[in-house]
N, C-alpha and C. Protein backbone atom coordinates (compact mmCIF):
# COMPACT_ATOMS: atom_id res chain seq x y z
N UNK A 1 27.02 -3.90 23.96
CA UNK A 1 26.62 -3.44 22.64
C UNK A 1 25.22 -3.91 22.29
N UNK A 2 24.84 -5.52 22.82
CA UNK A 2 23.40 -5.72 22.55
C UNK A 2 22.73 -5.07 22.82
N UNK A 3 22.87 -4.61 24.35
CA UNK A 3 22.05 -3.74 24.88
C UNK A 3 21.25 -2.58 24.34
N UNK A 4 22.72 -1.42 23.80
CA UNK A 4 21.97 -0.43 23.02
C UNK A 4 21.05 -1.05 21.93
N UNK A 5 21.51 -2.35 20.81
CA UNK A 5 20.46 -2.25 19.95
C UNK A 5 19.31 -2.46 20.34
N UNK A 6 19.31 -3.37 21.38
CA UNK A 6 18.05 -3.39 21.84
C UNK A 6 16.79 -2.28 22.30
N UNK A 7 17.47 -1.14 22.54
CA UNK A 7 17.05 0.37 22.67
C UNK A 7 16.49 1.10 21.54
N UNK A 8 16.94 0.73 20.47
CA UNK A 8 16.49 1.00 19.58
C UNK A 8 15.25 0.45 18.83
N UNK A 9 13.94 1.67 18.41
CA UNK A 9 12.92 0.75 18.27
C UNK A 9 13.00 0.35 16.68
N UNK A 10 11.82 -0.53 15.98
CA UNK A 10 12.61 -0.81 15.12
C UNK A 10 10.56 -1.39 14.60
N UNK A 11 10.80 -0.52 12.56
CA UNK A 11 9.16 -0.90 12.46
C UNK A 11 8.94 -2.60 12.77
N UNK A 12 7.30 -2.46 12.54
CA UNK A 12 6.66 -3.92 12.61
C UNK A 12 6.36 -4.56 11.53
N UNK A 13 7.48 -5.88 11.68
CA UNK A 13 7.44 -6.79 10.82
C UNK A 13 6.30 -6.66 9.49
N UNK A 14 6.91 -6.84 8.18
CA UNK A 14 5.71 -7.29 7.41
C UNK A 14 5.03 -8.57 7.53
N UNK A 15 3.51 -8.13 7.83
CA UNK A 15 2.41 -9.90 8.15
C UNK A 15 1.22 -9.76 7.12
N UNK A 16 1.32 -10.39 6.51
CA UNK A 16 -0.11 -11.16 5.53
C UNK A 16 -1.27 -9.81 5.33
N UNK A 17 -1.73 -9.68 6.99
CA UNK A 17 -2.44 -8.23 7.04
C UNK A 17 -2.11 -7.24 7.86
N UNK A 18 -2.20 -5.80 7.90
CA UNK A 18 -1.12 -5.10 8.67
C UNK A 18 -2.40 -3.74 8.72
N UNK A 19 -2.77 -3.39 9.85
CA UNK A 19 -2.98 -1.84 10.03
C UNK A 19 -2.87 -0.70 9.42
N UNK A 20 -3.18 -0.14 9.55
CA UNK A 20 -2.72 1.44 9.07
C UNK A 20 -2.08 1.99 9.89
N UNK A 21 -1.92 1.87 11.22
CA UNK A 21 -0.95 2.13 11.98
C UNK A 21 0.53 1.53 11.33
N UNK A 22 0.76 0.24 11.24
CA UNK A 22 1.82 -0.50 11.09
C UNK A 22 2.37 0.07 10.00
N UNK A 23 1.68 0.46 8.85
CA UNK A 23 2.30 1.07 7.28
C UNK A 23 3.13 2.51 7.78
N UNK A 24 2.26 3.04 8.33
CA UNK A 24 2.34 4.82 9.01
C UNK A 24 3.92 4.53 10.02
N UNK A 25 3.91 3.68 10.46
CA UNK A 25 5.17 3.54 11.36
C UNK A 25 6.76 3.07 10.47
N UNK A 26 6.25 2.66 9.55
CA UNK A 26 7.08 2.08 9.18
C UNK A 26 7.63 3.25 7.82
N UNK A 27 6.75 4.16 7.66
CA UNK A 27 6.60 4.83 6.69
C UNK A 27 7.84 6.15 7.67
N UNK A 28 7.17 6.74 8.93
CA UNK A 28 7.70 7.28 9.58
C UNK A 28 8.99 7.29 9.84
N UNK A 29 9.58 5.49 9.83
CA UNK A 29 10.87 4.84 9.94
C UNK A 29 12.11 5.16 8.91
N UNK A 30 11.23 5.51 8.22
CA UNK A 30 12.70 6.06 6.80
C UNK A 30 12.65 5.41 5.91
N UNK A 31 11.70 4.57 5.89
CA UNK A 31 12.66 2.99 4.83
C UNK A 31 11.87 2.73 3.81
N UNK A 32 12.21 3.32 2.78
CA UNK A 32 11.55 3.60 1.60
C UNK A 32 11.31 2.21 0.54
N UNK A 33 12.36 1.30 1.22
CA UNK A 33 12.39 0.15 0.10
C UNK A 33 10.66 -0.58 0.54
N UNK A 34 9.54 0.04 -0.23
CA UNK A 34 8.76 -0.33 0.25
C UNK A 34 7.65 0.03 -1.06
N UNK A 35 6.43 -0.65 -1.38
CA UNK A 35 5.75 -0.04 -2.41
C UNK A 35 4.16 -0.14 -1.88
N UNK A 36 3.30 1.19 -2.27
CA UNK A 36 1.90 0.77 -1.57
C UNK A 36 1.05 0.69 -3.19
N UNK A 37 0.12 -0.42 -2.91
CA UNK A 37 -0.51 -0.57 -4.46
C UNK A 37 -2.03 0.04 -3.77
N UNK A 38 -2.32 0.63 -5.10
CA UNK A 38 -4.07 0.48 -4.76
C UNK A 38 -4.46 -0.03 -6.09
N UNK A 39 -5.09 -0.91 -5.63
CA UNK A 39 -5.97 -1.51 -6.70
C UNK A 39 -7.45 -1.23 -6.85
N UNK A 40 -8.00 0.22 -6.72
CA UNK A 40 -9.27 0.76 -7.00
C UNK A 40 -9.16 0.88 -8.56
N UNK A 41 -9.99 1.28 -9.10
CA UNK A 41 -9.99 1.93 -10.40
C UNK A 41 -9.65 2.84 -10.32
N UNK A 42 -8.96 3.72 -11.84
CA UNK A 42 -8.60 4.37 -12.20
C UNK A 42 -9.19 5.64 -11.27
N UNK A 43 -10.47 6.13 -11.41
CA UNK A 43 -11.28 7.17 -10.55
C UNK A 43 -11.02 7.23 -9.48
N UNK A 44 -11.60 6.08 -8.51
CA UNK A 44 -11.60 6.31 -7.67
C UNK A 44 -9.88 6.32 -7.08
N UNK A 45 -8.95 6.14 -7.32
CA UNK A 45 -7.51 6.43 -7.41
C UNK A 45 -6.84 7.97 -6.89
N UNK A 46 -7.82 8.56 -8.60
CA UNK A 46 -7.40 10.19 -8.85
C UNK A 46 -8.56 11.02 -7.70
N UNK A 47 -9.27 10.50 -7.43
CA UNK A 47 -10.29 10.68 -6.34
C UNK A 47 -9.17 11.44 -4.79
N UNK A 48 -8.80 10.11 -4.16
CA UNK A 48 -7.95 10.44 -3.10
C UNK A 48 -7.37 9.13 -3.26
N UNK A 49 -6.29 8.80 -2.14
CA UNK A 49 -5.58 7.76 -2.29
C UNK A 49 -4.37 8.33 -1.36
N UNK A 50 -4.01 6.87 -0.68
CA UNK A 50 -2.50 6.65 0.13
C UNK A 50 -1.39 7.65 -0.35
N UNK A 51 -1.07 8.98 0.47
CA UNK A 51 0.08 9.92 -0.15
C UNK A 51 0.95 8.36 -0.61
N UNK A 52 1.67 8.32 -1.78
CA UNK A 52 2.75 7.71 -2.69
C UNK A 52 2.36 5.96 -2.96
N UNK A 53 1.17 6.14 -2.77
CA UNK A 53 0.54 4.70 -3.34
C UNK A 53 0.58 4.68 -4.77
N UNK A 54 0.73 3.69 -5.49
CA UNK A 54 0.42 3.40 -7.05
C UNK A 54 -0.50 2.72 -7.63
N UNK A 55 -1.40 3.63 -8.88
CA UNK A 55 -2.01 2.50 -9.10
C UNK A 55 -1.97 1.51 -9.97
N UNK A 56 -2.64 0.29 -9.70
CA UNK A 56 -2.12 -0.79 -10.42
C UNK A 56 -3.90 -1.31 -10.54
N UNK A 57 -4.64 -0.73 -10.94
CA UNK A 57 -6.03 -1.88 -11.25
C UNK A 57 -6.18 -3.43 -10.74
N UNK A 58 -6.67 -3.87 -10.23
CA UNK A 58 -6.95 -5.43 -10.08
C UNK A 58 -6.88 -6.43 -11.44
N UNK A 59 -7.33 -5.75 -12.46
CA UNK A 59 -7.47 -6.78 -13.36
C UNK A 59 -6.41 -6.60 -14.19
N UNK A 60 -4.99 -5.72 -14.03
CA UNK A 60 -3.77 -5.30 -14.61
C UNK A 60 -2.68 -5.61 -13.31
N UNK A 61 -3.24 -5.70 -12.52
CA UNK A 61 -2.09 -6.07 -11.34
C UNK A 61 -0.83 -6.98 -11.67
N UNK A 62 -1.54 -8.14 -11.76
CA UNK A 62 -0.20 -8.97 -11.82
C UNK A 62 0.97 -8.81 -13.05
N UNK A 63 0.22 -8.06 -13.82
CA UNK A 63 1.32 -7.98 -15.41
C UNK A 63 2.11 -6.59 -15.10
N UNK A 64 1.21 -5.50 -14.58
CA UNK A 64 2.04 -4.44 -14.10
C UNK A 64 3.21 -4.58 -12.96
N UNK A 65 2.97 -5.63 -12.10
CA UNK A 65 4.14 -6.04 -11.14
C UNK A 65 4.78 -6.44 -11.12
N UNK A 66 4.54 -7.57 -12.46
CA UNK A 66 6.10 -8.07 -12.91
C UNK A 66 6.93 -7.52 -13.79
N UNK A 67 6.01 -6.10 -14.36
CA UNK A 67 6.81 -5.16 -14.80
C UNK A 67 8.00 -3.88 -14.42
N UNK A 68 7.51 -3.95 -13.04
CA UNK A 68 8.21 -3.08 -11.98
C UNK A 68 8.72 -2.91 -10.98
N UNK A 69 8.28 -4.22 -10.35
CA UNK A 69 8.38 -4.75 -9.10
C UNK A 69 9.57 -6.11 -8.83
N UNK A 70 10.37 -6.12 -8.03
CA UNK A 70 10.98 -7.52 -7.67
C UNK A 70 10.09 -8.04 -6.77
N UNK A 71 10.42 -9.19 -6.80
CA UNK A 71 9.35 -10.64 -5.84
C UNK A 71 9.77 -10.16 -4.72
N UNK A 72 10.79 -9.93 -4.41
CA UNK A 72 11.52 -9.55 -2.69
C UNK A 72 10.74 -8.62 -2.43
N UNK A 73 10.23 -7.42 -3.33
CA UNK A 73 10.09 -6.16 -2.37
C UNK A 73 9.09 -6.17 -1.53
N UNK A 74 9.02 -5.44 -0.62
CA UNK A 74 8.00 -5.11 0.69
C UNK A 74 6.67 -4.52 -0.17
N UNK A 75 5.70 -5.03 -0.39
CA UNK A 75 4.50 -4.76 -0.56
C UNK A 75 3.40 -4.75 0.10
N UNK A 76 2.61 -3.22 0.22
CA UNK A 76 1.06 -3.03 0.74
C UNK A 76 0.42 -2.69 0.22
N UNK A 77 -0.71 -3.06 0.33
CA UNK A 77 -1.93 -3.33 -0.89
C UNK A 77 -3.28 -3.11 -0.33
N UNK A 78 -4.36 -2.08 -0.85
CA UNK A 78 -5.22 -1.95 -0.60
C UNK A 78 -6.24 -1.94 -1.54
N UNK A 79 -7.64 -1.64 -1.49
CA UNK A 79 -8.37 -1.69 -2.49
C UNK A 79 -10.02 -1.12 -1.83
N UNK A 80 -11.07 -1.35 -2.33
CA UNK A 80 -12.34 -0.63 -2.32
C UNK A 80 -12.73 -1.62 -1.14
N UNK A 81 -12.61 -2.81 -0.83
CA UNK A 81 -13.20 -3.38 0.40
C UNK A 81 -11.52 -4.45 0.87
N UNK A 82 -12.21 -4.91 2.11
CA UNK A 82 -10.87 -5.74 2.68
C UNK A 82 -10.86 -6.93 1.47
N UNK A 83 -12.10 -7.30 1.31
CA UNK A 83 -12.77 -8.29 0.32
C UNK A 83 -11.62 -8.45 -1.05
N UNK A 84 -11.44 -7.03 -1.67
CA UNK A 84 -10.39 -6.89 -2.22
C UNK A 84 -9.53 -6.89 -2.19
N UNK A 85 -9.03 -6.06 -1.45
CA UNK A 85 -7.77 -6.59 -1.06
C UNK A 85 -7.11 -7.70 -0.88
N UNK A 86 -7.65 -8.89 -0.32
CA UNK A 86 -7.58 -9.88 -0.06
C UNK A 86 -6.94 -10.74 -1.33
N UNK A 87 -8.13 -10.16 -2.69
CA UNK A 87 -7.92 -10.88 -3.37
C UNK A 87 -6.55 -10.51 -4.37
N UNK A 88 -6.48 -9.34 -4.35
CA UNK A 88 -5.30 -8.44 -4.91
C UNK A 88 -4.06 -9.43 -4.34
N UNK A 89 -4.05 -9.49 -2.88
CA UNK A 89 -3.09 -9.94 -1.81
C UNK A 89 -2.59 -11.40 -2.61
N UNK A 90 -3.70 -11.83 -2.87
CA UNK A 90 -3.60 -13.39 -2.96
C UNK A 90 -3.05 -13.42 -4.23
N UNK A 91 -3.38 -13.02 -5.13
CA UNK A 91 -2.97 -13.20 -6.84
C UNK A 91 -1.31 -12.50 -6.97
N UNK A 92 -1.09 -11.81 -5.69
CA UNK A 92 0.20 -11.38 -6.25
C UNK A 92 1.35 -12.84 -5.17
N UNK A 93 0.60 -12.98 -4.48
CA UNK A 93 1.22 -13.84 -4.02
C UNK A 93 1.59 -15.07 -5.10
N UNK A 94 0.38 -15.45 -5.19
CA UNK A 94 0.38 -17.00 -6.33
C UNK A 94 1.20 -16.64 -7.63
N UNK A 95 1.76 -15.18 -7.75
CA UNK A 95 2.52 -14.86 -9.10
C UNK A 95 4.08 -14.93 -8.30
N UNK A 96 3.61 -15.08 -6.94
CA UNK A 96 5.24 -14.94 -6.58
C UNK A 96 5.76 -13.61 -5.93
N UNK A 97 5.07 -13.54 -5.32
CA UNK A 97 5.76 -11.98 -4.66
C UNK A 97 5.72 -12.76 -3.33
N UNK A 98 6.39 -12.52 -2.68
CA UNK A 98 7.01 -12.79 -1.18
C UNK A 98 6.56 -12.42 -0.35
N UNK A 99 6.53 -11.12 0.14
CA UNK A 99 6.14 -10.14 1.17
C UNK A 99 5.45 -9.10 0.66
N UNK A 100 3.63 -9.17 0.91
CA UNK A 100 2.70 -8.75 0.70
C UNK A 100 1.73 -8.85 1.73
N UNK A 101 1.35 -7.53 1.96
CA UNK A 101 0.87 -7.02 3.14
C UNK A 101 -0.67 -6.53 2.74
N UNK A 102 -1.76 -6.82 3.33
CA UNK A 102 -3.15 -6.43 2.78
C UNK A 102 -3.45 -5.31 4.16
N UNK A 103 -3.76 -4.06 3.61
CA UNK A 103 -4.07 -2.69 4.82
C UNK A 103 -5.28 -3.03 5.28
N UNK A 104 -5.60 -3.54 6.50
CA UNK A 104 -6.62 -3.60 7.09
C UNK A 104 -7.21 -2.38 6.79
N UNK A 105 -8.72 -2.25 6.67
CA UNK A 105 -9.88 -0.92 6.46
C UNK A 105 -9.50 -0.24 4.76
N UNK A 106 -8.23 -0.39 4.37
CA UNK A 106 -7.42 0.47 3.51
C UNK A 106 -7.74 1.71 3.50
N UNK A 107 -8.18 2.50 2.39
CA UNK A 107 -8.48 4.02 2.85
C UNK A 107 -8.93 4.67 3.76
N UNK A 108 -10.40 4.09 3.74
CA UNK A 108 -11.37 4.55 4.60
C UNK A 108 -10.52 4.67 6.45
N UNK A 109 -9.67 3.67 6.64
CA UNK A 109 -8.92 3.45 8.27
C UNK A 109 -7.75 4.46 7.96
N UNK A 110 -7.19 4.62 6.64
CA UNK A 110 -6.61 5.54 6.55
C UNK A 110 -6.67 7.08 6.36
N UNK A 111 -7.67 7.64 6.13
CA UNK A 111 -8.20 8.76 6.21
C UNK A 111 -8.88 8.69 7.68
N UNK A 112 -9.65 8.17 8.48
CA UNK A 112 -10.18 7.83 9.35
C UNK A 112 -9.44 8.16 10.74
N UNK A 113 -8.07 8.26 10.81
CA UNK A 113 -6.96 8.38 11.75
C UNK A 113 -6.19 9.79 10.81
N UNK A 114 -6.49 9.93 9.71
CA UNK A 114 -5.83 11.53 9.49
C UNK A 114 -4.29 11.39 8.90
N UNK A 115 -4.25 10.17 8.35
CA UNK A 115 -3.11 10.09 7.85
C UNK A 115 -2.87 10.95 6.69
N UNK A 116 -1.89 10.93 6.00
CA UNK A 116 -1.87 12.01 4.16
C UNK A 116 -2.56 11.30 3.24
N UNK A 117 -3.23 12.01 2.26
CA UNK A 117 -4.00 11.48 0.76
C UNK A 117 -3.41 12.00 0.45
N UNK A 118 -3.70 12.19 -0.62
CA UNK A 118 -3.40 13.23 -2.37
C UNK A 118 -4.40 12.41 -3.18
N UNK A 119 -4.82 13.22 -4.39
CA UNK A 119 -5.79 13.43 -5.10
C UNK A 119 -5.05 13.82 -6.05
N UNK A 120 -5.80 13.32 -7.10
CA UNK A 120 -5.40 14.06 -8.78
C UNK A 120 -6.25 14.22 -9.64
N UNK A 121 -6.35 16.03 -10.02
CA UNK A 121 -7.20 16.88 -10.53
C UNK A 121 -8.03 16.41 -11.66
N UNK A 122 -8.82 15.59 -12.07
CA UNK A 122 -9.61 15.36 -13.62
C UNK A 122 -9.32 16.53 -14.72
N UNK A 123 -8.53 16.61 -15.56
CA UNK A 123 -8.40 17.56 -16.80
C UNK A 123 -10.02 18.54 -16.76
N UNK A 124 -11.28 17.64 -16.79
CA UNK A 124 -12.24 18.81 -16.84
C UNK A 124 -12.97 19.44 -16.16
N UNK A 125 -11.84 19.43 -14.34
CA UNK A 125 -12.13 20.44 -13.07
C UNK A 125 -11.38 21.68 -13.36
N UNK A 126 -9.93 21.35 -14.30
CA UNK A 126 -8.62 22.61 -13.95
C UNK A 126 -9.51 24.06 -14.79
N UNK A 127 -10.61 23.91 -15.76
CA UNK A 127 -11.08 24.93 -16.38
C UNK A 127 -12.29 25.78 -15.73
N UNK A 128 -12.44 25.11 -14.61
CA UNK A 128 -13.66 25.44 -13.87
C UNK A 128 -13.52 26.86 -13.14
């Protein structure tokens, strides 16, 4: 019986910092108990952004996460540089979140390999 599970592949662990490969695999995997933050601004957000990422601002992060979020859940987190991220990474940590994952490159590695965006329309493009 070990055997078969062992056959079975199985995503990669959540670590501190994680690929865009590693999110994409794990995303692929089924397993939804999972949340992706972007912490760009508002714009650049509705701009493009991680298909089913949320945004959460940097300087609203931690109050929005303890609004919605459990400490347990699987979190990935990106932002306008790794620089950011980093720091996003770190403040949700020091509030207590557990398992938080910073996207190496974040968008840019993610568009970059052709993964999904989505975008959301500015009210004063839809009249154009």
């Amino acid at each position: 019986m070990s055997r078969i599970l062992d056959l079975i592949p199985s995503p990669t662990p959540l670590r501190e910092q994680c690929l865009v490969y590693d999110l994409k695999t794990r995303l692929d995997w089924g397993e939804p108990a999972l949340t992706i933050i972007d912490v760009r601004d508002r714009n650049q957000f509705r701009t493009s952004h991680i298909l089913g990422a949320v945004p959460m601002p940097i300087d609203q992060l931690v109050e929005r996460a303890r609004a919605s979020l459990e400490f347990n859940r699987d979190i990935y987190i990106y932002g306008e540089t790794d620089e950011e991220s980093a720091i996003a990474a770190a403040k949700l940590r020091a509030a207590g979140y557990i398992n938080v994952s910073q996207i190496r490159g974040g968008l840019p590695a993610w568009k970059a390999v052709g993964y999904p965006i989505e975008a959301i329309p500015f009210a004063s493009n839809l009249y154009l």
